[in-house]
N, C-alpha and C. Protein backbone atom coordinates (compact mmCIF):
# COMPACT_ATOMS: atom_id res chain seq x y z
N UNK A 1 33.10 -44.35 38.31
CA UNK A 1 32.70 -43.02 37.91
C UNK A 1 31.19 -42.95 37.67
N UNK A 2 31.04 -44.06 37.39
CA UNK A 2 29.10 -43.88 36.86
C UNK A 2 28.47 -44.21 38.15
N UNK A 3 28.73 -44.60 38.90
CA UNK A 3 28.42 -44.48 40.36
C UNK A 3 28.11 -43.11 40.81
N UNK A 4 29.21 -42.21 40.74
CA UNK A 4 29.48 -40.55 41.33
C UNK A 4 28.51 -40.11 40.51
N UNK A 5 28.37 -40.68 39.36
CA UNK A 5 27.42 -39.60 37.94
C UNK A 5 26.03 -39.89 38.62
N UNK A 6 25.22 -41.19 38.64
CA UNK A 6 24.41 -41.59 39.32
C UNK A 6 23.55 -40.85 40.87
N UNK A 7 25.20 -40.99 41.53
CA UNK A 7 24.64 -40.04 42.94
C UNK A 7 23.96 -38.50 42.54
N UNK A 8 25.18 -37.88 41.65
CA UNK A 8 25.12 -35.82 41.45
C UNK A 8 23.81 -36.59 40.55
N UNK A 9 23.35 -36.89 39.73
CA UNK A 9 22.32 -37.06 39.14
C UNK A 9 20.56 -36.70 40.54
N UNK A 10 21.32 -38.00 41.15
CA UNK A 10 19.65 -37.81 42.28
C UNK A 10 19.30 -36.43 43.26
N UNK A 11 20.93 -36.14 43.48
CA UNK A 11 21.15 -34.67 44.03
C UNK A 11 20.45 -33.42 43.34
N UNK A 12 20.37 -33.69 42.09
CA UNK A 12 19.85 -32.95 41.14
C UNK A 12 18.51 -32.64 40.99
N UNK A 13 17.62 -34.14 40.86
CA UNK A 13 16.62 -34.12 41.36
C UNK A 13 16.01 -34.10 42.72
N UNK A 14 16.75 -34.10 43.28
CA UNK A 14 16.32 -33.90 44.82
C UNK A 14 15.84 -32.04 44.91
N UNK A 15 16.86 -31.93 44.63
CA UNK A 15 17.00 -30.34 44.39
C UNK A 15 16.06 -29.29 43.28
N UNK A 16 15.82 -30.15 42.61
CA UNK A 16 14.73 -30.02 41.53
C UNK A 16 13.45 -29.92 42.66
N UNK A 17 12.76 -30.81 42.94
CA UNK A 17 11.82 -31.00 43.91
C UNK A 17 11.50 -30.03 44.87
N UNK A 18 12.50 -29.85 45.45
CA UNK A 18 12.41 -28.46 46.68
C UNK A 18 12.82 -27.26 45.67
N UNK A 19 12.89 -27.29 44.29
CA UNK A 19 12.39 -25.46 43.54
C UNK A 19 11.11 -25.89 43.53
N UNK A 20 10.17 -27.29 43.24
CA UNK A 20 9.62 -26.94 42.98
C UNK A 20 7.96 -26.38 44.15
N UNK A 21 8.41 -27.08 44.88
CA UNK A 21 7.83 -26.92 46.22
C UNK A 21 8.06 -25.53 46.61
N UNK A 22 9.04 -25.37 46.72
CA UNK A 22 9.35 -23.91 46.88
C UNK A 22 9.14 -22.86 45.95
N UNK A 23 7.94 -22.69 44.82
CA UNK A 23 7.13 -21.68 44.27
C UNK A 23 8.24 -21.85 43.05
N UNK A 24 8.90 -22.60 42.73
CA UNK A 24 10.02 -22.24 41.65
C UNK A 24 10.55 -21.07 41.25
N UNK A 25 10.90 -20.35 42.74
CA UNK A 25 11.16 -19.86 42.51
C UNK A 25 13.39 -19.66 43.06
N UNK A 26 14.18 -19.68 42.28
CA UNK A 26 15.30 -20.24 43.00
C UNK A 26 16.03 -18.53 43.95
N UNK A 27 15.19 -17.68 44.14
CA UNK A 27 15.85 -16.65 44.63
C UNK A 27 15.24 -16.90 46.31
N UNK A 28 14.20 -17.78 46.21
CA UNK A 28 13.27 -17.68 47.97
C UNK A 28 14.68 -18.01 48.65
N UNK A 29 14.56 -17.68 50.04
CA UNK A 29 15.76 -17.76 50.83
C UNK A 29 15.46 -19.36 51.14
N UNK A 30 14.25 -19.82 51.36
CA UNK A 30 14.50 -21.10 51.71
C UNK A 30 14.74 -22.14 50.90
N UNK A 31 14.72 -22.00 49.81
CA UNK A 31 14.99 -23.11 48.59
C UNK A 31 16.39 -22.55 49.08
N UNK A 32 17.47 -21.49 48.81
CA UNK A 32 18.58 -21.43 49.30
C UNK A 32 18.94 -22.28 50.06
N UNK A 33 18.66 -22.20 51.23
CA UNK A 33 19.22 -22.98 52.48
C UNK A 33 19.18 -24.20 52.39
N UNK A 34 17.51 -24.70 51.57
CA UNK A 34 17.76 -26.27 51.81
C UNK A 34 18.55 -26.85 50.21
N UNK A 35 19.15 -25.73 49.41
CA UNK A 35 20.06 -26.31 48.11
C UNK A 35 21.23 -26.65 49.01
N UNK A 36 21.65 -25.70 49.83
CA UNK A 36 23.51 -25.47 50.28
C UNK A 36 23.32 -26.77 50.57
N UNK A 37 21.76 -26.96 51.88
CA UNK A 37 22.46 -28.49 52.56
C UNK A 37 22.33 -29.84 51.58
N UNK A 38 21.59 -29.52 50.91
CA UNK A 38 21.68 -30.86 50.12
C UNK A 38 22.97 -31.18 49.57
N UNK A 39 23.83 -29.90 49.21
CA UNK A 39 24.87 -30.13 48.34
C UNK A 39 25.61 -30.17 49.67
N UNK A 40 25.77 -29.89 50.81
CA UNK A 40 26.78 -30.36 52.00
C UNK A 40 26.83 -31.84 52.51
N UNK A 41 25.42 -32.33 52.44
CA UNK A 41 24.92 -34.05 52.85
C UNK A 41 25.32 -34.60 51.67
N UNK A 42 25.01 -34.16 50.32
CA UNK A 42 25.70 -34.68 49.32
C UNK A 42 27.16 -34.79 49.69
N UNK A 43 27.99 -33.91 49.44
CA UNK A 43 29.13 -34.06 49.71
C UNK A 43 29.61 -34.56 50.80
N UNK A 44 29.24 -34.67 51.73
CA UNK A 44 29.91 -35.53 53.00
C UNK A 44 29.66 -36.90 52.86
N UNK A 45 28.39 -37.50 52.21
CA UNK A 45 27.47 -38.78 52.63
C UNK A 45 27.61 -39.59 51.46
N UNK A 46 28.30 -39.11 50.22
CA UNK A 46 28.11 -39.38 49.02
C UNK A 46 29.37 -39.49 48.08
N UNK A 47 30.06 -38.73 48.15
CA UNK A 47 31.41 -37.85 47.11
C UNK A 47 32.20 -38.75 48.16
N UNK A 48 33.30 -38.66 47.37
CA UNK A 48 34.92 -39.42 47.57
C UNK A 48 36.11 -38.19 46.64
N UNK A 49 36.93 -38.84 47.70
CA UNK A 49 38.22 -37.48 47.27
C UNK A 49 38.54 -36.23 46.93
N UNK A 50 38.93 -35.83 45.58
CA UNK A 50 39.33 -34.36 45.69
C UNK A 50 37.84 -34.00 45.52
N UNK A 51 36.70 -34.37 44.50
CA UNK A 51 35.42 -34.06 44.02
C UNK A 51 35.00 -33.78 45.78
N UNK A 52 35.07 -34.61 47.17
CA UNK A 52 34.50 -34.25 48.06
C UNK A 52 34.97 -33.07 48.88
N UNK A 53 36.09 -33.19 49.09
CA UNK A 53 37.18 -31.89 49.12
C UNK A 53 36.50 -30.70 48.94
N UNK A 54 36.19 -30.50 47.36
CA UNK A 54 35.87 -29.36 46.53
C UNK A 54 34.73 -28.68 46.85
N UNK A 55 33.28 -29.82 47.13
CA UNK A 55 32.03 -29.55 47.53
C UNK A 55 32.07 -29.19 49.04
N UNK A 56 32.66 -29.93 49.70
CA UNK A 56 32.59 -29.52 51.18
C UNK A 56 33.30 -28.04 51.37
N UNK A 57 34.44 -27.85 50.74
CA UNK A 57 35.09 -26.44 50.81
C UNK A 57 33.79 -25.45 50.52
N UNK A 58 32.75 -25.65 48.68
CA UNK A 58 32.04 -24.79 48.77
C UNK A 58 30.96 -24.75 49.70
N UNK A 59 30.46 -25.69 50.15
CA UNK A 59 29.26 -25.85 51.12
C UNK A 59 29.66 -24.60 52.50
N UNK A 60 30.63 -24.88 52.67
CA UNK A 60 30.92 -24.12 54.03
C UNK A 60 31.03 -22.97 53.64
N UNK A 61 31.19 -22.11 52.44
CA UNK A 61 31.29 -20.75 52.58
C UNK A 61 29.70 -20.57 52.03
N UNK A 62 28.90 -21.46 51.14
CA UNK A 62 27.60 -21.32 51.57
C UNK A 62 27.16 -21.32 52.60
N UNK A 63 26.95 -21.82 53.47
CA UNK A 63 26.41 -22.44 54.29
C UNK A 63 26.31 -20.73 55.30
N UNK A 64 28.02 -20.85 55.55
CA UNK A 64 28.12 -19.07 56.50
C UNK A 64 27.12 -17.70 55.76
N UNK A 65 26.97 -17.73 54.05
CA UNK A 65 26.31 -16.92 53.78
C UNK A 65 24.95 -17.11 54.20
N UNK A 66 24.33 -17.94 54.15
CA UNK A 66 22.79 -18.36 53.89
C UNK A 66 22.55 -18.02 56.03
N UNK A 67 23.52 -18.96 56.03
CA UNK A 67 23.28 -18.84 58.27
C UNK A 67 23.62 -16.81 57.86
N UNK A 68 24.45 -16.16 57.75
CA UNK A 68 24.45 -14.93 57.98
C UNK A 68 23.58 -13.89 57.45
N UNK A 69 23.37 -14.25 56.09
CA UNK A 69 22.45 -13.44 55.40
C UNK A 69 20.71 -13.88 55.47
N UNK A 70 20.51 -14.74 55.54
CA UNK A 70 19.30 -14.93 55.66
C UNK A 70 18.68 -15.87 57.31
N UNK A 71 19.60 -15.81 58.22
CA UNK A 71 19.25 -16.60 59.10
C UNK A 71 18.61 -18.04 59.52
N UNK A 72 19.42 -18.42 58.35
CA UNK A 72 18.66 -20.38 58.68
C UNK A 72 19.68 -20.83 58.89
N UNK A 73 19.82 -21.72 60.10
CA UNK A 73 21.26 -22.95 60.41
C UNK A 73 20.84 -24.43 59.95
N UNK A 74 20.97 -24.70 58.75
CA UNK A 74 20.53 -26.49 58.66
C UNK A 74 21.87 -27.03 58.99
N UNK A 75 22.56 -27.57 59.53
CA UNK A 75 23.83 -28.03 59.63
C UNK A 75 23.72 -29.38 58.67
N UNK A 76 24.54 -29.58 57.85
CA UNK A 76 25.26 -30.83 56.66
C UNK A 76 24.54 -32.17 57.56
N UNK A 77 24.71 -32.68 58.49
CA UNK A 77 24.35 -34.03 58.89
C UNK A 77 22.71 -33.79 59.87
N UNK A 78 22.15 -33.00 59.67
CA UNK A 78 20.26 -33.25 59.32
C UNK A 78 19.65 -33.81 58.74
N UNK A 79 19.35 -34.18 58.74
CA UNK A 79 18.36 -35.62 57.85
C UNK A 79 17.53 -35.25 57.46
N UNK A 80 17.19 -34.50 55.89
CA UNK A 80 15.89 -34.10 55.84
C UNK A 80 15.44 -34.75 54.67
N UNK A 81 14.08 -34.97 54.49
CA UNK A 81 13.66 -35.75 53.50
C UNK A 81 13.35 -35.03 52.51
N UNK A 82 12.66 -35.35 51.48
CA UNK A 82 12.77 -35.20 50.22
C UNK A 82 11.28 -33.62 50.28
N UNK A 83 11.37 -32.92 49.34
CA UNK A 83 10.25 -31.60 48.79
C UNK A 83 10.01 -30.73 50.33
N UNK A 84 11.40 -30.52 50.88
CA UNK A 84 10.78 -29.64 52.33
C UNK A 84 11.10 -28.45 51.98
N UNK A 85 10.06 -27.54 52.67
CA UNK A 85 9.66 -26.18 52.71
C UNK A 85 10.47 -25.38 53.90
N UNK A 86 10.55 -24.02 53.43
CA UNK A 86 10.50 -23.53 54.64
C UNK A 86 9.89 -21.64 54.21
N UNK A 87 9.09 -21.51 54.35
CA UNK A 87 7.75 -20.67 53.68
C UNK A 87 8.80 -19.15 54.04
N UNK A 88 9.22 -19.17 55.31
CA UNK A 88 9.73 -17.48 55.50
C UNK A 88 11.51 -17.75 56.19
N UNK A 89 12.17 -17.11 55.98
CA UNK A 89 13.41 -16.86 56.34
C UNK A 89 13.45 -15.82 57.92
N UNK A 90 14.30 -16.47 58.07
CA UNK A 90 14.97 -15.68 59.60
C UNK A 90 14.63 -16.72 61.05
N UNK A 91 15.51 -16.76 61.86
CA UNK A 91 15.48 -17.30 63.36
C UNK A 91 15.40 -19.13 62.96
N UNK A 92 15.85 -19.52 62.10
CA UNK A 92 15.47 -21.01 61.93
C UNK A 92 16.61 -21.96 62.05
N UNK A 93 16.58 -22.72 63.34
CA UNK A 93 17.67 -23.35 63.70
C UNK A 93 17.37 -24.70 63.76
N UNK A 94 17.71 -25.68 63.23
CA UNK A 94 17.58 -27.02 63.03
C UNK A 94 19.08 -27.41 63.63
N UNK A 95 18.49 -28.90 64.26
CA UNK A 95 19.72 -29.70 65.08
C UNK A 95 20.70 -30.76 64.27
N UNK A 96 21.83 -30.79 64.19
CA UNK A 96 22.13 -31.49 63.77
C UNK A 96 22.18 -32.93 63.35
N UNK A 97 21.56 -33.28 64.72
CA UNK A 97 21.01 -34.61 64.61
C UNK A 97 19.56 -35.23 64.62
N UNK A 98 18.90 -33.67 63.79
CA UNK A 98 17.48 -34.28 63.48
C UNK A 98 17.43 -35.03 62.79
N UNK A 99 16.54 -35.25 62.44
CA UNK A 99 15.83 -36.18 61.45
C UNK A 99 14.33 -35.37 61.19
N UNK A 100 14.10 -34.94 59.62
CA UNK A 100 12.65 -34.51 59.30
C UNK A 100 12.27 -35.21 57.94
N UNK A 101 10.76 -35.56 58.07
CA UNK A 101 10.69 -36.48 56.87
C UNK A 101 10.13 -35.65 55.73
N UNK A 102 9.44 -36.53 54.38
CA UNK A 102 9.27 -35.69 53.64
C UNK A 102 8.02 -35.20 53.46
N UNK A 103 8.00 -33.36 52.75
CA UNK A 103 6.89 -33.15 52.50
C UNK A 103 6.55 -31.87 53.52
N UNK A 104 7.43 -31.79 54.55
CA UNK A 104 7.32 -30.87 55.67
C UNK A 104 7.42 -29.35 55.07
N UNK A 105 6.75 -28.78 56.45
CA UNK A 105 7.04 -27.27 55.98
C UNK A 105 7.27 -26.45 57.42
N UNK A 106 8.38 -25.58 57.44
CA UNK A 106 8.11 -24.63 58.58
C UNK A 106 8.33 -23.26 58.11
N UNK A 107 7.95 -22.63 59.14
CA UNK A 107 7.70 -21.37 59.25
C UNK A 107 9.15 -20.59 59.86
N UNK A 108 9.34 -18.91 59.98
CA UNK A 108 9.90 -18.18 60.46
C UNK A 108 10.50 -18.47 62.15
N UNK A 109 11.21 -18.06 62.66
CA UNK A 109 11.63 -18.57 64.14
C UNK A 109 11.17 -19.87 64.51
N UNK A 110 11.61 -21.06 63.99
CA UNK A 110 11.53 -22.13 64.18
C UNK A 110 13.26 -22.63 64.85
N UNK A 111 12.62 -23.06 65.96
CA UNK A 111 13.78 -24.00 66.46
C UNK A 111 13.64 -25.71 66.54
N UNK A 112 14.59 -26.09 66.13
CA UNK A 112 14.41 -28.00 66.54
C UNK A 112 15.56 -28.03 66.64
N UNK A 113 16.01 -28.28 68.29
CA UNK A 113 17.25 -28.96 68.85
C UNK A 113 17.17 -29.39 70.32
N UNK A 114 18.29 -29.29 70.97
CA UNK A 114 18.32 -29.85 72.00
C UNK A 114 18.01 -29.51 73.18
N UNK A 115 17.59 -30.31 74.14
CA UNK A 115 16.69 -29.34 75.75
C UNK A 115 18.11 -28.58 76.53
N UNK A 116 19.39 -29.74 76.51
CA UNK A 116 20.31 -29.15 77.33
C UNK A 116 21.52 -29.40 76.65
N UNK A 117 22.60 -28.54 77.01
CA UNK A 117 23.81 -29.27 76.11
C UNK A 117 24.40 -30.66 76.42
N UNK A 118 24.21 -31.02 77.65
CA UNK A 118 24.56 -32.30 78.24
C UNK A 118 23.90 -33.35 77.58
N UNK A 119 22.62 -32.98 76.78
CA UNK A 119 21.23 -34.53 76.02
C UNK A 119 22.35 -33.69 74.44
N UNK A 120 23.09 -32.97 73.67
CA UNK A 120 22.93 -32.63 72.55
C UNK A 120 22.70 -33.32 71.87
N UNK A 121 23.21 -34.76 72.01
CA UNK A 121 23.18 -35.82 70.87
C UNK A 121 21.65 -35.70 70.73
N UNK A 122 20.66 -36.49 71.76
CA UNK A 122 19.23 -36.00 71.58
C UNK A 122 18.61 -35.02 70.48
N UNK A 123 18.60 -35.39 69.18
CA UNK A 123 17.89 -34.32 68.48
C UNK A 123 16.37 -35.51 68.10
N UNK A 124 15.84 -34.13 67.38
CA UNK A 124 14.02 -34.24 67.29
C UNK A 124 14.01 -35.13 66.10
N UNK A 125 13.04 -35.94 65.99
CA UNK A 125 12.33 -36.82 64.78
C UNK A 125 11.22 -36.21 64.38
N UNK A 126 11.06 -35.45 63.10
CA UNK A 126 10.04 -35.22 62.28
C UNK A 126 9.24 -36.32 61.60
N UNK A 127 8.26 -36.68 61.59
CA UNK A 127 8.00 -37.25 60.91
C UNK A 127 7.02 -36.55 59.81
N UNK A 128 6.73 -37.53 58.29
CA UNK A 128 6.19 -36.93 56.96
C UNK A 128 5.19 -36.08 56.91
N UNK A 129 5.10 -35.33 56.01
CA UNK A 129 4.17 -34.17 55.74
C UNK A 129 3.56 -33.51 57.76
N UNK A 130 4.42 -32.73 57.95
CA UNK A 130 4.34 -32.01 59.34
C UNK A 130 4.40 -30.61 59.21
N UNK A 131 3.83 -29.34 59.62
CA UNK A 131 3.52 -28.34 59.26
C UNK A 131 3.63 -27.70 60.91
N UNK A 132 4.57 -27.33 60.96
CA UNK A 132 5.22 -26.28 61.91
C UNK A 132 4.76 -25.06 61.62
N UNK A 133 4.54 -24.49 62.78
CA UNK A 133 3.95 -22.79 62.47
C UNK A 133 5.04 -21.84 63.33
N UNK A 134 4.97 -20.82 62.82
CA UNK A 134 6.30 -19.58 63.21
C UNK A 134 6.63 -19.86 64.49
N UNK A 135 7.62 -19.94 65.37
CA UNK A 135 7.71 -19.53 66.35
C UNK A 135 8.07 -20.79 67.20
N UNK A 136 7.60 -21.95 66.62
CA UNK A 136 7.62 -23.15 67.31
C UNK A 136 8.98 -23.26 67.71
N UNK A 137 8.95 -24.14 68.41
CA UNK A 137 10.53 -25.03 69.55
C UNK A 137 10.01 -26.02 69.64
N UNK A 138 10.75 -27.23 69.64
CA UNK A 138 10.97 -28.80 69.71
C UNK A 138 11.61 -28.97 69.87
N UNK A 139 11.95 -29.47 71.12
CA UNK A 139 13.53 -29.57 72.12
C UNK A 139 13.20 -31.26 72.63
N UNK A 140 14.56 -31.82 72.27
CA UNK A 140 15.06 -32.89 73.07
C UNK A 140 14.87 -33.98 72.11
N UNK A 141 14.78 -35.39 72.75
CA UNK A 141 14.41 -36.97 71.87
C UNK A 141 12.94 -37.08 71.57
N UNK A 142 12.35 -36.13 70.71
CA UNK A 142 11.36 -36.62 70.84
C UNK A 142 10.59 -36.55 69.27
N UNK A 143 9.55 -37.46 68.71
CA UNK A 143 9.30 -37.71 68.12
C UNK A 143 7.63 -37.11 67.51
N UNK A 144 7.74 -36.05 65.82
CA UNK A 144 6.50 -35.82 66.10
C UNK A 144 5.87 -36.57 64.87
N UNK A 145 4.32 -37.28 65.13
CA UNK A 145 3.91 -37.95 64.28
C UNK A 145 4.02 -37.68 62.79
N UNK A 146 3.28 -38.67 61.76
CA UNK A 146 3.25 -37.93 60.62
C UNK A 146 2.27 -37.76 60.54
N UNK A 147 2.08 -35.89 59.62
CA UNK A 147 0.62 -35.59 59.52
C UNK A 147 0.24 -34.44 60.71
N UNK A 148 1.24 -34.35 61.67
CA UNK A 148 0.90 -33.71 62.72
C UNK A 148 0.77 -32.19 62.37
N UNK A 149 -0.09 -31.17 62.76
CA UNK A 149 0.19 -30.13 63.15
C UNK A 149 0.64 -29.13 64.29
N UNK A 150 1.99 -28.27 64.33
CA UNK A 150 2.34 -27.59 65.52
C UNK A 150 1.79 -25.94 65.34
N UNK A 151 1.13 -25.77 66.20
CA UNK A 151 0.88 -24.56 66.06
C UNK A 151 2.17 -23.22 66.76
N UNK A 152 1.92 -22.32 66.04
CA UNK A 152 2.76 -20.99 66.51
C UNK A 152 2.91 -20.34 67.83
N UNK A 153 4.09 -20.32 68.05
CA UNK A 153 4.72 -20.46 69.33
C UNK A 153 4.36 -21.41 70.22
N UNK A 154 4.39 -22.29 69.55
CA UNK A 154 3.86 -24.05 70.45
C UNK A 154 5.08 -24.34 70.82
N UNK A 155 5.64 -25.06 72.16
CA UNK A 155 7.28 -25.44 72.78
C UNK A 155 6.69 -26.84 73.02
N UNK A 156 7.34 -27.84 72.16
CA UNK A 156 7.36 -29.41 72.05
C UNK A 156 8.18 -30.03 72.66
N UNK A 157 8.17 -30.72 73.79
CA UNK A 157 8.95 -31.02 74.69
C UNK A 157 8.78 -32.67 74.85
N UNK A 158 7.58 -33.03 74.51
CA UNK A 158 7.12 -34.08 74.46
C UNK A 158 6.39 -34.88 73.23
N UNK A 159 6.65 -36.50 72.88
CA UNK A 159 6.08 -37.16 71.97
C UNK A 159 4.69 -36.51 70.97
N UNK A 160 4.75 -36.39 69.95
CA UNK A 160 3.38 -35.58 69.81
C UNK A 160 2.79 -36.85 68.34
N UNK A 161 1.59 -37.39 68.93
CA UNK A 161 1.53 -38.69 67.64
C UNK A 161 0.54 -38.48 66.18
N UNK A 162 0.76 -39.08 65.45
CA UNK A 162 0.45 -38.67 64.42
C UNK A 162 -0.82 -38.32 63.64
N UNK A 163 -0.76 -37.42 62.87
CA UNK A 163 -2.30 -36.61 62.82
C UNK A 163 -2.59 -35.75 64.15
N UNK A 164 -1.58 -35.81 64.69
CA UNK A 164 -2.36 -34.60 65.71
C UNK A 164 -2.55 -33.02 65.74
N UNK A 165 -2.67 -31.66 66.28
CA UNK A 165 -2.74 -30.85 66.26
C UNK A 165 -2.30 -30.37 67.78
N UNK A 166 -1.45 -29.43 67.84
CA UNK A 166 -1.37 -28.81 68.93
C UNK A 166 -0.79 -27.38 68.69
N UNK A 167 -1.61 -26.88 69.96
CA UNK A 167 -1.89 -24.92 69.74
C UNK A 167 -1.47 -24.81 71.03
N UNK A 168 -0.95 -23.61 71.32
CA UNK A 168 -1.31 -23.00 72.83
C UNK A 168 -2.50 -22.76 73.10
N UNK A 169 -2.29 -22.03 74.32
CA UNK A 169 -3.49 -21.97 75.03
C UNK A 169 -3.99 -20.19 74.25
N UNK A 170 -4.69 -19.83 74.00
CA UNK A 170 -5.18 -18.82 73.50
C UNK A 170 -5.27 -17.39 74.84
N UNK A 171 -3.92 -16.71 74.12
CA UNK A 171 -4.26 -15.51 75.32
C UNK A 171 -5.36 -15.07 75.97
N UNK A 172 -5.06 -14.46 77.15
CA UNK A 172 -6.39 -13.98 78.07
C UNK A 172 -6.02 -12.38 78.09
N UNK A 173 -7.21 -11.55 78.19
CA UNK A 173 -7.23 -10.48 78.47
C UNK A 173 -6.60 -9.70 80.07
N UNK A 174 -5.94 -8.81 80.52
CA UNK A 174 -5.76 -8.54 81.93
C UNK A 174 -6.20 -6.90 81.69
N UNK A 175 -7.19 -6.60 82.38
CA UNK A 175 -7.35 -5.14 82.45
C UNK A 175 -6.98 -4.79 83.74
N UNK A 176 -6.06 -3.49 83.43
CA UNK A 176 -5.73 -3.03 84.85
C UNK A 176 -7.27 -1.94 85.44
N UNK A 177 -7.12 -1.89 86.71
CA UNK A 177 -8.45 -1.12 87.16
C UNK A 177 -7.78 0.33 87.30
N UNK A 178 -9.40 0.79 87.03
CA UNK A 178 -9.10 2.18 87.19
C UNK A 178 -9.06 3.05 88.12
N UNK A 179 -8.49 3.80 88.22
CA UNK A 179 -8.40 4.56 89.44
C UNK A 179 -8.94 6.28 89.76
């Protein structure tokens, strides 16, 4: 039993950490999303018997509110590390078999999953303190440094190493002629 007390104990503080990262404030939608999953990875990765039962039952009717009402999918077996952010709510789909380390932050319409359904297993490696900007996609096996920056509506398809920065290309003007 002091084992189980031990685990809900670190869960606690885990969870502590991301209010506080998250403006302490416990109404932001994204401290939401990343409480449900902690308490879903808790409960799957951690808990034994009826106690796991109980948490996994509530996780899943969290889980449908937070995916319906506020639009974030973290699915229970994501790997996310410890004080992560996620600054705005809506379009944010994380893969099940990511992995993100700690310290991260993303933004609004963020995707990280898979290029095709045939690679699904293939999910993305975050690595520590990484700062995703709105809009981004990171599709497939691939790994982004720690320290890296992705810029908004950046599509990551490939290795990106650490401390780096990557932007699109900065729109161009098209004037139509006059007639």
């Amino acid at each position: 039993m002091m084992k189980q007390y031990d685990l809900l104990r670190d869960l606690c503080r885990q969870i502590h950490e991301d209010w506080i990262v998250n403006q302490k404030d416990w109404t932001e939608p994204g401290f939401r999303a990343i409480a449900v999953h902690r308490l879903g990875f808790w409960g799957w990765e951690r808990s034994e018997g009826l106690l796991r039962s109980s948490v996994l039952l509530l996780y899943r009717v969290l889980w449908r509110y937070v995916r319906n009402h506020y639009g974030i999918e973290i699915p229970r077996s994501t790997v996310i590390g410890r004080r992560f952010r996620i600054a705005h709510q809506s379009g944010i789909v994380l893969h099940p078999h990511g992995h993100i380390g700690d310290d991260c932050i993303i933004r609004q319409n963020v995707t990280i999953g898979a290029v095709t359904w045939e690679r699904f297993q293939d999910g993305p490696k975050i690595g520590h303190r990484v700062d995703i900007g709105a809009g981004a996609v990171i599709l497939g096996k691939v790994t982004i440094g720690d320290g890296a920056k992705i810029g908004p509506n950046t599509v990551i398809t490939t290795n990106v190493p650490a401390g780096a920065t990557v932007f699109v290309e900065a729109p161009r003007m098209i004037q139509m002629k006059k007639c």
